[in-house]
Protein backbone atom coordinates (compact mmCIF):
# COMPACT_ATOMS: atom_id res chain seq x y z
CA UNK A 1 0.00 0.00 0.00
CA UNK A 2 3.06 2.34 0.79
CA UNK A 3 5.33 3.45 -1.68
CA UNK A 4 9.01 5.20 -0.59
CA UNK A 5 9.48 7.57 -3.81
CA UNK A 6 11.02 11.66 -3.45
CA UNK A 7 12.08 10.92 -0.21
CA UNK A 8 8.40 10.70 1.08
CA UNK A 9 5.87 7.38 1.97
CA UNK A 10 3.23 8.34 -0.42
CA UNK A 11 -0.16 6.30 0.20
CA UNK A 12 -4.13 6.53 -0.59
CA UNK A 13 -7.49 5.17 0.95
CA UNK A 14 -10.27 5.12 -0.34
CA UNK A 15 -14.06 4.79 1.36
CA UNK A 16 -17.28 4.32 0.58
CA UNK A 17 -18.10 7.98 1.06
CA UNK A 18 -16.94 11.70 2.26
CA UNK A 19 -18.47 11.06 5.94
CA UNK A 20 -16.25 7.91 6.35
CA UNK A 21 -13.27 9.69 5.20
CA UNK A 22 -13.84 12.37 7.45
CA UNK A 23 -13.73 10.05 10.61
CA UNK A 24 -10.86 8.03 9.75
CA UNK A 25 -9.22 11.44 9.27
CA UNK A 26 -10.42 12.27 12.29
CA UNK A 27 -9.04 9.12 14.07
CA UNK A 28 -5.56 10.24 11.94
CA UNK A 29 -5.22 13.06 13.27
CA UNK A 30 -5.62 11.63 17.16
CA UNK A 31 -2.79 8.94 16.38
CA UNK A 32 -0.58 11.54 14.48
CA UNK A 33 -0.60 13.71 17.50
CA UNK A 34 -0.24 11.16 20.03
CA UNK A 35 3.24 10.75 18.00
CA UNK A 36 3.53 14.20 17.69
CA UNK A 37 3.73 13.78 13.82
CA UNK A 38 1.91 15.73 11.51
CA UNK A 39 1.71 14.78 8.01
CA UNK A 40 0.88 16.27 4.98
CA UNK A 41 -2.27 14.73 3.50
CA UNK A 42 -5.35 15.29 1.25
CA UNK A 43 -9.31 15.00 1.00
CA UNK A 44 -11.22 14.93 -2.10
CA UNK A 45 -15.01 13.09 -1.53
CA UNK A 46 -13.97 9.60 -0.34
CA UNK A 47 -10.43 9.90 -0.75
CA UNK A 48 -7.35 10.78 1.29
CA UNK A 49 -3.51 10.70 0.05
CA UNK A 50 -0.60 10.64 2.83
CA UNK A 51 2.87 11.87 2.04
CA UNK A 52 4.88 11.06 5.07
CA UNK A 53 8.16 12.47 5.89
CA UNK A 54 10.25 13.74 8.79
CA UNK A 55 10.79 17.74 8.66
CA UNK A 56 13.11 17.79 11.25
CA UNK A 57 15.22 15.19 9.84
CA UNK A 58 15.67 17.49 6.62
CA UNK A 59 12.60 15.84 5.00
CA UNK A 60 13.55 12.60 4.51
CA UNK A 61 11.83 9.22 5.54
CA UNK A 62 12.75 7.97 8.96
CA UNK A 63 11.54 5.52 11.62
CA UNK A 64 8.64 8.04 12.34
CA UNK A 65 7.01 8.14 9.33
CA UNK A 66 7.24 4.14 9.20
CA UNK A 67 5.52 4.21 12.80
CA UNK A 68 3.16 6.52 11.49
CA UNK A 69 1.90 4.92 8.59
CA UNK A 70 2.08 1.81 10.67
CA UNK A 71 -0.86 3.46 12.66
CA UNK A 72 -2.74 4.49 9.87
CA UNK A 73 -2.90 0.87 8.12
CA UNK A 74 -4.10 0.04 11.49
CA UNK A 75 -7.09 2.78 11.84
CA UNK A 76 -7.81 1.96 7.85
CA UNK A 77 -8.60 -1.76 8.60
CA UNK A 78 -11.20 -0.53 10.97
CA UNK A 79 -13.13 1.15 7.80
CA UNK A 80 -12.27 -1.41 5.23
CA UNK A 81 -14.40 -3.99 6.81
């Protein structure tokens, strides 16, 4: 699902509509800050693209981003059932 290219994870999800892409954003955004890593994503309608990468770091991929999209499989499989 994760692809390393530009020095960035790059991923999408799709769902079966806006409202469920909204929550798992939603339930993003409470793991990313639990980490303390914010990542640059996007919504259109039932879609949302990650591009993960460490600023600090000098924008590069690191073990945080990994952990990171680690969590976000994780929330994912909770919509994808």
């Amino acid at each position: 699902m994760w692809i390393e290219e530009d020095n960035k994870l790059k991923a999408s999800f799709e769902f079966k509509d806006f409202a469920d892409a909204f929550s798992f954003m939603t339930s993003v955004a409470i793991a990313a800050e639990k980490q303390n890593h914010h990542p640059f994503w996007t919504n259109v309608w039932n879609k949302v693209t990650f591009e993960l990468s460490t600023h600090d770091a000098g924008d590069i991929v690191t073990e945080r981003d990994h952990k990171l999209a680690e969590a976000i499989n994780n929330i994912y499989l909770k919509y994808s059932r």
